[in-house]
PDB file of N, CA and C in Angstrom:
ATOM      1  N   UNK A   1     156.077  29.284  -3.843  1.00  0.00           N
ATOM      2  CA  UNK A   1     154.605  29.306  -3.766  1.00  0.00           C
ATOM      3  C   UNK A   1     154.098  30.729  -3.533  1.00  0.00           C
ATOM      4  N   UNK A   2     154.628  31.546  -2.333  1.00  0.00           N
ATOM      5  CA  UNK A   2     154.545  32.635  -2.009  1.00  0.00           C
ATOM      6  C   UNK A   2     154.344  33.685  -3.363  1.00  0.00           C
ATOM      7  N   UNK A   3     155.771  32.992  -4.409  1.00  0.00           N
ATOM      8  CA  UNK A   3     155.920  34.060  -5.614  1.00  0.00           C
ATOM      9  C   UNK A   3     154.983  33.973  -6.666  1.00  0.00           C
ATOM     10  N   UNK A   4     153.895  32.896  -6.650  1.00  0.00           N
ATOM     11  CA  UNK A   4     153.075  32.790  -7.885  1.00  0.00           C
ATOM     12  C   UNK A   4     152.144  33.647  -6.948  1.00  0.00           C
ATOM     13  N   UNK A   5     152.425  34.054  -6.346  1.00  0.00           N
ATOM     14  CA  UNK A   5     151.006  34.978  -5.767  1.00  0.00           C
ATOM     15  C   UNK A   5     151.216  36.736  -6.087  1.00  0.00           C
ATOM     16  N   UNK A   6     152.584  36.727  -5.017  1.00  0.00           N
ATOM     17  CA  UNK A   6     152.495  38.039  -5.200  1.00  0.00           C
ATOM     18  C   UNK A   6     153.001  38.333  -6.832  1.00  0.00           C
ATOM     19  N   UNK A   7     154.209  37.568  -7.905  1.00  0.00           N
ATOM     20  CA  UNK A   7     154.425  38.082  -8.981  1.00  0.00           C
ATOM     21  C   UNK A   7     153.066  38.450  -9.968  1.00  0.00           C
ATOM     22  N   UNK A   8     151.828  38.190 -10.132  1.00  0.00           N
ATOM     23  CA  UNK A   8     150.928  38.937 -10.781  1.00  0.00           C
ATOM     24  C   UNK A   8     150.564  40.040 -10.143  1.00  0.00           C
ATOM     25  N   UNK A   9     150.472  39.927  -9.123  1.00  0.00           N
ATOM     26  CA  UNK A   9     150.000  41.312  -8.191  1.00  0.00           C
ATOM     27  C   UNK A   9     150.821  42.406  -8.550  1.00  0.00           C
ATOM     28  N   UNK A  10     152.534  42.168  -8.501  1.00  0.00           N
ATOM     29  CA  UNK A  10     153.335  43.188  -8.990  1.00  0.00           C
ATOM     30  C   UNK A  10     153.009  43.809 -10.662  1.00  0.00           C
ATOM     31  N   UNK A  11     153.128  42.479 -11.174  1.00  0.00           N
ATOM     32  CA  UNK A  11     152.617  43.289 -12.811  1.00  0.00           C
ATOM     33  C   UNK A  11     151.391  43.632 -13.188  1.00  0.00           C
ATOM     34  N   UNK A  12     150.605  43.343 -12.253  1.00  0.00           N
ATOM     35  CA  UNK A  12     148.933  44.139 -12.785  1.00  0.00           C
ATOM     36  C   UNK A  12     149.833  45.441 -11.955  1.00  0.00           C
ATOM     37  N   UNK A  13     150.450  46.034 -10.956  1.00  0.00           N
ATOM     38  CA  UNK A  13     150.602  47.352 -10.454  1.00  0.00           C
ATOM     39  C   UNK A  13     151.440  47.521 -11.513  1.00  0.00           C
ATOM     40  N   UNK A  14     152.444  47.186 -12.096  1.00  0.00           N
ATOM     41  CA  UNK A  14     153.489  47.763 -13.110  1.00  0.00           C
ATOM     42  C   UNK A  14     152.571  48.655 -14.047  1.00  0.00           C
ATOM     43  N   UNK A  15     151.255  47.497 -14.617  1.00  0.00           N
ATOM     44  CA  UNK A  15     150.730  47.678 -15.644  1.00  0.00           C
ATOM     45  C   UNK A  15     149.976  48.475 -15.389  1.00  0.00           C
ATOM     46  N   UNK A  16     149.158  48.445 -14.521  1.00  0.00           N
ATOM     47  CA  UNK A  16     148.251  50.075 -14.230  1.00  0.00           C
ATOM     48  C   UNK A  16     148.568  51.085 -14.025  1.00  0.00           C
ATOM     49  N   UNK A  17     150.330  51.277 -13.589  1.00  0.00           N
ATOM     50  CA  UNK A  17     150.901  52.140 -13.779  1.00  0.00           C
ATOM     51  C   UNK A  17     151.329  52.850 -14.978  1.00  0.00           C
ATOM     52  N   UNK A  18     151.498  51.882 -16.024  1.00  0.00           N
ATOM     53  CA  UNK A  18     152.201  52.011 -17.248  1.00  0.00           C
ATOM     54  C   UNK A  18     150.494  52.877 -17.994  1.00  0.00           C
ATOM     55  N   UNK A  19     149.768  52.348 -17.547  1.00  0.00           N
ATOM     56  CA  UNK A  19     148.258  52.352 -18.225  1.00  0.00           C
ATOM     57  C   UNK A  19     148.424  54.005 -18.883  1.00  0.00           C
ATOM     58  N   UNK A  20     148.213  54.954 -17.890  1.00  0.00           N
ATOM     59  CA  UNK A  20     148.416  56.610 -17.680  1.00  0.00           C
ATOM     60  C   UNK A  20     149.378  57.289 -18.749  1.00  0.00           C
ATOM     61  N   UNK A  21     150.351  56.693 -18.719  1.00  0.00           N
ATOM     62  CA  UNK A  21     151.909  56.717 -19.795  1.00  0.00           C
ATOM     63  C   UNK A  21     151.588  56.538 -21.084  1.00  0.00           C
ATOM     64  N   UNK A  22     150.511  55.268 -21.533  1.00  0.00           N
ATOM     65  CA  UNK A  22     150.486  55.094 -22.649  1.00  0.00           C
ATOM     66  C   UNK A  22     149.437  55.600 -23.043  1.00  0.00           C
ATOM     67  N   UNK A  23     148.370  55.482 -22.448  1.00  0.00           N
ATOM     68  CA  UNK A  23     147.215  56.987 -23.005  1.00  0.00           C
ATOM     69  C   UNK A  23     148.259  58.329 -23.235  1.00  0.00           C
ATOM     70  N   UNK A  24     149.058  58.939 -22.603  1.00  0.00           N
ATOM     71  CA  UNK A  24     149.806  59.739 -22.780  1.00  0.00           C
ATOM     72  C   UNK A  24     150.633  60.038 -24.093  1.00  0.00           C
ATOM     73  N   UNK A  25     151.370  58.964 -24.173  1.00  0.00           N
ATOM     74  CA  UNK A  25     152.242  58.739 -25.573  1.00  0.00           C
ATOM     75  C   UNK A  25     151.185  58.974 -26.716  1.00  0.00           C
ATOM     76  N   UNK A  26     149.755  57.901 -26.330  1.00  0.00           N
ATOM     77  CA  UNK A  26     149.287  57.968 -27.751  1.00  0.00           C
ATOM     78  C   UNK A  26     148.348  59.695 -28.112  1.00  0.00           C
ATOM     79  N   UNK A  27     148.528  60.444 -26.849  1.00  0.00           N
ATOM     80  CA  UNK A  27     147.759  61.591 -26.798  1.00  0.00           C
ATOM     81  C   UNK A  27     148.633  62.704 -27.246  1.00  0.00           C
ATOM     82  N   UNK A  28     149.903  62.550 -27.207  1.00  0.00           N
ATOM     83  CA  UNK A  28     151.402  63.574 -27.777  1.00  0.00           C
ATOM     84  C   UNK A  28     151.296  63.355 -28.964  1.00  0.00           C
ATOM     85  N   UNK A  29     151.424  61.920 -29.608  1.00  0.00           N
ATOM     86  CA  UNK A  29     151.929  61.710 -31.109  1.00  0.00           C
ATOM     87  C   UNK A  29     150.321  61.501 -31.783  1.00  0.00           C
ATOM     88  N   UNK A  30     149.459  61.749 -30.876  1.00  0.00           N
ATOM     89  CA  UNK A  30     147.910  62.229 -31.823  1.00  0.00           C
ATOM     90  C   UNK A  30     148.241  63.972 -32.114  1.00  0.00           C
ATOM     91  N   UNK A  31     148.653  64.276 -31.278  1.00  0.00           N
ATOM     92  CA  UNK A  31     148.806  66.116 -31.209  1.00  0.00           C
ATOM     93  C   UNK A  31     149.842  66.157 -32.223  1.00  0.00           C
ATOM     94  N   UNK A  32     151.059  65.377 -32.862  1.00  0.00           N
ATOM     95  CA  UNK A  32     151.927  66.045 -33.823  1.00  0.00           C
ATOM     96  C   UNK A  32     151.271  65.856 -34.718  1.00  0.00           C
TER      97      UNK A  32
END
């Protein structure tokens, strides 16, 4: 029960983490 709570909490942080990275990627391979 505990884990249906916190497991979205972890992947919205994965994902807002990832967020930064992939503006990134698409901002390198806009520059080649």
């Amino acid at each position: 029960m505990l884990q249906d709570e916190v497991y979205p909490l972890i992947q919205q942080k994965l994902v807002s983490r990832q967020q930064p990275l992939a503006i990134l990627a698409k901002y390198f391979s806009a520059r080649d």
